[in-house]
C-alpha atoms as a PDB file:
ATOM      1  CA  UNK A   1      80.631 105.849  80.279  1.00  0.00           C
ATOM      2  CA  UNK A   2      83.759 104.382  81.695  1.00  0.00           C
ATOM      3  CA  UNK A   3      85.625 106.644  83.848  1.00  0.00           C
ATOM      4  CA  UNK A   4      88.712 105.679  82.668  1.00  0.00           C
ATOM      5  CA  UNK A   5      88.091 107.455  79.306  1.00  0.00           C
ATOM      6  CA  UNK A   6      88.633 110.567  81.700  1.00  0.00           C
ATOM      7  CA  UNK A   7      92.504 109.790  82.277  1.00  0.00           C
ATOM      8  CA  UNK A   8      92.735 108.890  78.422  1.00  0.00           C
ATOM      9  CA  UNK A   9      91.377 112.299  77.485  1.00  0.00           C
ATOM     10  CA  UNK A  10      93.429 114.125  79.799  1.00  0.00           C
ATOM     11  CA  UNK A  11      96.540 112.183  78.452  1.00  0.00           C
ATOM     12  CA  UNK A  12      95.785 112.959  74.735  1.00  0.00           C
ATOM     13  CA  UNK A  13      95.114 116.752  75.216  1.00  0.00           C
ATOM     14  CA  UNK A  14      97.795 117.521  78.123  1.00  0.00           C
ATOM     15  CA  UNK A  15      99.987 114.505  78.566  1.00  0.00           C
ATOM     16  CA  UNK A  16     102.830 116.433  80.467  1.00  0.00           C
ATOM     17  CA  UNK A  17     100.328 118.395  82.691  1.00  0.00           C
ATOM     18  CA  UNK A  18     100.718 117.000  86.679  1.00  0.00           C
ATOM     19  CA  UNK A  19      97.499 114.459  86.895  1.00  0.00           C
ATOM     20  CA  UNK A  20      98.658 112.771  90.554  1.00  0.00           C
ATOM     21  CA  UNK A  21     100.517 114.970  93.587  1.00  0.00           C
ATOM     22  CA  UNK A  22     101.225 114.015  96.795  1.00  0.00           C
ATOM     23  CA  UNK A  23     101.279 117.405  99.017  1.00  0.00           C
ATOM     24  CA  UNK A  24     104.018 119.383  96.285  1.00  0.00           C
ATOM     25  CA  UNK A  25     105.519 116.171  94.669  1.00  0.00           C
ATOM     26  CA  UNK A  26     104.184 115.580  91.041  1.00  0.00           C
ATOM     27  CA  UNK A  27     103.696 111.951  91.500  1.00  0.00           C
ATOM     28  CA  UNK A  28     102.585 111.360  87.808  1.00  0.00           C
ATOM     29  CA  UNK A  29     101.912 113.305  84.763  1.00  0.00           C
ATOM     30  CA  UNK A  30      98.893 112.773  82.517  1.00  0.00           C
ATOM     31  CA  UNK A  31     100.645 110.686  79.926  1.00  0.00           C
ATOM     32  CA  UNK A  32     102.429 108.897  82.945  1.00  0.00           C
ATOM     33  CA  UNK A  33      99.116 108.136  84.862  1.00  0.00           C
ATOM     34  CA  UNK A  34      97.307 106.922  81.634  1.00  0.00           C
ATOM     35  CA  UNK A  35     100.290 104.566  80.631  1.00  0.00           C
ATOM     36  CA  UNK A  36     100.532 103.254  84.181  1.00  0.00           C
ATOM     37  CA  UNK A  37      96.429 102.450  84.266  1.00  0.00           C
ATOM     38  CA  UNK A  38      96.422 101.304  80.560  1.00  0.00           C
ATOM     39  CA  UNK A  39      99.472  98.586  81.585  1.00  0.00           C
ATOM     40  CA  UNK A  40      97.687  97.483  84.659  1.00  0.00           C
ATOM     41  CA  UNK A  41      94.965  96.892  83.061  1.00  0.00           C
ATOM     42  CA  UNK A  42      96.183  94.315  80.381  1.00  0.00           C
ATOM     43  CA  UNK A  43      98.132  92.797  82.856  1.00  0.00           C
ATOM     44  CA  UNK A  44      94.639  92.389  85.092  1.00  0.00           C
ATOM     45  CA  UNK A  45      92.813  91.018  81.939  1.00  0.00           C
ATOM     46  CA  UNK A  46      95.558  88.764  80.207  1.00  0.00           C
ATOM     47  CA  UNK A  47      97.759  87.633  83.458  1.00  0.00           C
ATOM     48  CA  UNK A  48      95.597  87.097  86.027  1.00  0.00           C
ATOM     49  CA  UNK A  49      92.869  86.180  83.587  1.00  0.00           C
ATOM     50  CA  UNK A  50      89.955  88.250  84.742  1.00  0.00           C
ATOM     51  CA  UNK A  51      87.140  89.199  82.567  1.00  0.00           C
ATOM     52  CA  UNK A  52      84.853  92.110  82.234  1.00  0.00           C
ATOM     53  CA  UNK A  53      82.546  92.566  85.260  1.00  0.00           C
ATOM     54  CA  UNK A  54      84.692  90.366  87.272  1.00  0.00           C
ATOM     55  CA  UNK A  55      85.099  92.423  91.143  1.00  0.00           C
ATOM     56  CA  UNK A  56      88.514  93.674  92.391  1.00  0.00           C
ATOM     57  CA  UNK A  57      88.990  94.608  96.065  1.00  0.00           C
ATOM     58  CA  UNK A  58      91.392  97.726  96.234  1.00  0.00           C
ATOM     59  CA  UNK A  59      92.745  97.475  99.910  1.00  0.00           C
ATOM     60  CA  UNK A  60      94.812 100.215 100.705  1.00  0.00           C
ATOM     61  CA  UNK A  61      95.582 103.810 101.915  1.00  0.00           C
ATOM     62  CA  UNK A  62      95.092 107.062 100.904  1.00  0.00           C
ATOM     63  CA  UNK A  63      98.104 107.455  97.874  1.00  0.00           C
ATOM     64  CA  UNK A  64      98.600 108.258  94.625  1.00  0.00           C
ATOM     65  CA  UNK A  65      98.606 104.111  93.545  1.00  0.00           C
ATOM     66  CA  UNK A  66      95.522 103.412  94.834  1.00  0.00           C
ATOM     67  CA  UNK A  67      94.203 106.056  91.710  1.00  0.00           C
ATOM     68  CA  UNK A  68      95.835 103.919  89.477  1.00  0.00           C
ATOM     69  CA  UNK A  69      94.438 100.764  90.671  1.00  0.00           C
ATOM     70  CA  UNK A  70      91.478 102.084  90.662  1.00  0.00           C
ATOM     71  CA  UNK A  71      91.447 103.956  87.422  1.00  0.00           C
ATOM     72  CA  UNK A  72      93.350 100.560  85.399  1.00  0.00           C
ATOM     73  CA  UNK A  73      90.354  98.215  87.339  1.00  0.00           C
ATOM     74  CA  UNK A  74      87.948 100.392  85.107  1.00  0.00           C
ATOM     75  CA  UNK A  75      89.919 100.791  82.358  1.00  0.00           C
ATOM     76  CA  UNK A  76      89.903  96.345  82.428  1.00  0.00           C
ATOM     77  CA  UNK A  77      85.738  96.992  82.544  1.00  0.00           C
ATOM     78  CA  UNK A  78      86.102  95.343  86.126  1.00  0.00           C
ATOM     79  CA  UNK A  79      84.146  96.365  88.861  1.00  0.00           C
ATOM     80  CA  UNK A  80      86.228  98.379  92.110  1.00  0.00           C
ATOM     81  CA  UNK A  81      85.389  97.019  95.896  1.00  0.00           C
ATOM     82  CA  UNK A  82      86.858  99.556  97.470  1.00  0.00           C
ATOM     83  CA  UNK A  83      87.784  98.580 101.204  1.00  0.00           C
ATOM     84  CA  UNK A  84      89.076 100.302 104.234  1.00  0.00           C
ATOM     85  CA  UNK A  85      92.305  99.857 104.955  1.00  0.00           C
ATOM     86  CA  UNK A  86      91.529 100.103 107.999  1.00  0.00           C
ATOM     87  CA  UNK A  87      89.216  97.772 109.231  1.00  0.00           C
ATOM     88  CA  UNK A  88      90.714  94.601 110.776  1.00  0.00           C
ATOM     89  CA  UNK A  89      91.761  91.593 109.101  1.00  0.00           C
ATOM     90  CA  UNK A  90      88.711  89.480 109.666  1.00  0.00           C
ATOM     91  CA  UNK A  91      86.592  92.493 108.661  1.00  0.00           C
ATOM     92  CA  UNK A  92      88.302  92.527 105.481  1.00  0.00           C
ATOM     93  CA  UNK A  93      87.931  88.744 105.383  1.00  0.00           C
ATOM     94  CA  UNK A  94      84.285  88.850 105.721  1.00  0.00           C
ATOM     95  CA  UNK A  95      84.064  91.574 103.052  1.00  0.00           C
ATOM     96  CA  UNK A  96      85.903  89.961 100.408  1.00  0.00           C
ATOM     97  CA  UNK A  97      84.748  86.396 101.056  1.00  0.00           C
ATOM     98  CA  UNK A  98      81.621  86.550 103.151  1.00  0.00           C
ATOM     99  CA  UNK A  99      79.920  83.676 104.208  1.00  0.00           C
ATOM    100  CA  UNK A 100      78.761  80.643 102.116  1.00  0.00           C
ATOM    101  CA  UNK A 101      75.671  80.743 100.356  1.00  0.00           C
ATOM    102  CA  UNK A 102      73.659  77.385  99.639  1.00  0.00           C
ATOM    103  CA  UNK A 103      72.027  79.170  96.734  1.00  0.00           C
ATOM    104  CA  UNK A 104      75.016  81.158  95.000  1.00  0.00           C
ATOM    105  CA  UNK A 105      77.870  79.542  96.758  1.00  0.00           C
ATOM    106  CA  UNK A 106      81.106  80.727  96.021  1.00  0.00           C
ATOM    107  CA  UNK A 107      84.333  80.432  93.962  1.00  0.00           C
ATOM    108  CA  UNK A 108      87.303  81.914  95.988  1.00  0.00           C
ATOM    109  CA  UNK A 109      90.384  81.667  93.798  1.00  0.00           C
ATOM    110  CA  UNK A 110      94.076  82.724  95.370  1.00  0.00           C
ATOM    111  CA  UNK A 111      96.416  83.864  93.134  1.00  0.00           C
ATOM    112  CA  UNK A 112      99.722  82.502  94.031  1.00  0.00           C
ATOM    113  CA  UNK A 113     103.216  84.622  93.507  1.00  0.00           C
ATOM    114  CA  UNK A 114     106.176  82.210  94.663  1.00  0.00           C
ATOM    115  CA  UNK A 115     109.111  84.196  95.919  1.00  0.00           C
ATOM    116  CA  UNK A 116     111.332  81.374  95.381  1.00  0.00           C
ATOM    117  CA  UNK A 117     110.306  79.273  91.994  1.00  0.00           C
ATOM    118  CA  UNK A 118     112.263  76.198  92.612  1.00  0.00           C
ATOM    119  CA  UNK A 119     110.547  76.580  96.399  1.00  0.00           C
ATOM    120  CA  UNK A 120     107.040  76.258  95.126  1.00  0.00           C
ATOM    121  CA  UNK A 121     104.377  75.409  97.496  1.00  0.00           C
ATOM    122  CA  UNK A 122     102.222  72.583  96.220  1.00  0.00           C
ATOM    123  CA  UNK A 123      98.091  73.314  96.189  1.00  0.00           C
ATOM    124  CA  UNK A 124      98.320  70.473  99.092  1.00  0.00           C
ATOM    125  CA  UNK A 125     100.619  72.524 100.922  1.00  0.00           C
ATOM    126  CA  UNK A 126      98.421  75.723 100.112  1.00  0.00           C
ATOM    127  CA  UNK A 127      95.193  74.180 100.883  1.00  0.00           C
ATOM    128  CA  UNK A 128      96.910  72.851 104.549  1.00  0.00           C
ATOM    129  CA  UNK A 129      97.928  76.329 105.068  1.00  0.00           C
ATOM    130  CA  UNK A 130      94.778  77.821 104.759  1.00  0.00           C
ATOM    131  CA  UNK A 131      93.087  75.550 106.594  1.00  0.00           C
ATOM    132  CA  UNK A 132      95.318  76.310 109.793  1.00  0.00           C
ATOM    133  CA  UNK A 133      94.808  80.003 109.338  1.00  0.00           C
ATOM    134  CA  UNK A 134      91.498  80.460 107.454  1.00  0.00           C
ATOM    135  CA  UNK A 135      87.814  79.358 108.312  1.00  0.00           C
ATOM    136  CA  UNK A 136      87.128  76.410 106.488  1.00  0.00           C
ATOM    137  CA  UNK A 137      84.364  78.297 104.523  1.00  0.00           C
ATOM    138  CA  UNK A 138      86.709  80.777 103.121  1.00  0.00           C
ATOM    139  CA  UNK A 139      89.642  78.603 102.065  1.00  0.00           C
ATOM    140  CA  UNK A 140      90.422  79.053  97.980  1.00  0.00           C
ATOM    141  CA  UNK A 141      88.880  76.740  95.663  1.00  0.00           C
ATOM    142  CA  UNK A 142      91.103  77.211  93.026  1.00  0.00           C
ATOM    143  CA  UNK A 143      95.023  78.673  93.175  1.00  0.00           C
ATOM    144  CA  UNK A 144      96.412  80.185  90.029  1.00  0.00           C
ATOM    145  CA  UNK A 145     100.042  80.574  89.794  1.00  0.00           C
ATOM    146  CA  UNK A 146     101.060  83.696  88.416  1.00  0.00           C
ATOM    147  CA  UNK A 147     104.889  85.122  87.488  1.00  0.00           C
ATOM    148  CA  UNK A 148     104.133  88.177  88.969  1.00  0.00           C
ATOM    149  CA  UNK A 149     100.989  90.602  90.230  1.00  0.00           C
ATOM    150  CA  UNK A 150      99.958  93.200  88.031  1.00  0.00           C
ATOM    151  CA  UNK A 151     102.454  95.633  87.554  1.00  0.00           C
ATOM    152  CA  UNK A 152     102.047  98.864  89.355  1.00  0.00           C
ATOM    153  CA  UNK A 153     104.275 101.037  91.196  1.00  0.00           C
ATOM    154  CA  UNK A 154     102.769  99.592  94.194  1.00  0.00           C
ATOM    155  CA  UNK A 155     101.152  96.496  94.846  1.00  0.00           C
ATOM    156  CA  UNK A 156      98.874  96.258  97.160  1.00  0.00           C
ATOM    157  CA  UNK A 157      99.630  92.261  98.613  1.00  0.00           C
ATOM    158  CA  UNK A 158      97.732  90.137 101.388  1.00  0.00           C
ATOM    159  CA  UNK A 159     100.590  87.291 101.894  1.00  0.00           C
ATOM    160  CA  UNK A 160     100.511  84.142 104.060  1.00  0.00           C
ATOM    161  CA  UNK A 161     104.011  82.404 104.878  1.00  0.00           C
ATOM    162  CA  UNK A 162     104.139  79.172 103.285  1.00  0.00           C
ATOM    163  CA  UNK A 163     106.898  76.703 103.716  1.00  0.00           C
ATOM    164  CA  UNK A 164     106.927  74.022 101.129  1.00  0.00           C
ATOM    165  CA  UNK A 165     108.618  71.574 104.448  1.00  0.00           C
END
C-alpha cells in the first residue's frame, strides 16, 4: 500500500480538518495537504520526467514541506532518500552520488533552473563548473533544463553559481 493513499483518505472524509501544524499555526488542512502532494507529484513525474521507482533525496529540516515532499514523492510511486540536513556538504555528496562503480556505474543527471533565460549557461559551461567544484567522479552526465522545480511551497534547492562569461 502506498502511503500516500493515507493523505487522500483523510482529504475525502475531512478535507477542512488541520492535517499539518507548526507549534499552534494550521499550516495545511487535509484537502490543502492532499492538493499540494497530488500537484507535486505530477509535476515530479511529467516535468522533471521521473518514473516510478526512480529515488528522490529529500534534504531538509524538520517543517511542515518536507511532509509534502515526502508524501507527493510517494504519491509519484518514487522512492524517498531521506537525508540529514545536517550532515556536511560532502557527506551529502557522498550519499547522493557515492562513488563509481565499475559494475553498475552511474547516471548522475542535474536538473538545471536558469534564473536568467536569455543568461543560460551552456552544458560546456556547466560541465567546466562542476569540474572546478566537484570530484571528477561525481560530475552530471546528463543536464536537463527545466522551467521551474516542482512546485511546492518550499523548494528544497542545492545551487552552484554559474556565470555564462
Amino acid at each position: 500500500m502506498n502511503p500516500a493513499a493515507w493523505v487522500e483518505r483523510h482529504a475525502r472524509r475531512r478535507p477542512d480538518d488541520p492535517a499539518l501544524a507548526d507549534g499552534d499555526r494550521v499550516y495545511a488542512s487535509w484537502g490543502e495537504f492532499a492538493a499540494r502532494t497530488a500537484g507535486a507529484a505530477t509535476s515530479l513525474r511529467d516535468h522533471v520526467g521521473l518514473s516510478p521507482g526512480d529515488r528522490v533525496a529529500i534534504v531538509m529540516r524538520n517543517r511542515p514541506e518536507y511532509l509534502e515532499a515526502l508524501f507527493a514523492i510517494w504519491h509519484a510511486g518514487l522512492v524517498a532518500v531521506p537525508v540529514n540536513a545536517r550532515l556536511h556538504r560532502d557527506e551529502i555528496a557522498y550519499i547522493l552520488v557515492g562513488r563509481p562503480d565499475a559494475k553498475w556505474g552511474e547516471a548522475v543527471v542535474a536538473f538545471v533552473v536558469a534564473a536568467d533565460r536569455a543568461a543560460e549557461p551552456s552544458v560546456t559551461d556547466l560541465d567546466q563548473t562542476c569540474l572546478d567544484h566537484i570530484a571528477r567522479f561525481k560530475r552530471p552526465k546528463d543536464y536537463r533544463f527545466i522551467d521551474a522545480l516542482p512546485d511546492s511551497r518550499a523548494r528544497a534547492r542545492s545551487t552552484i553559481s554559474i556565470s555564462a562569461a
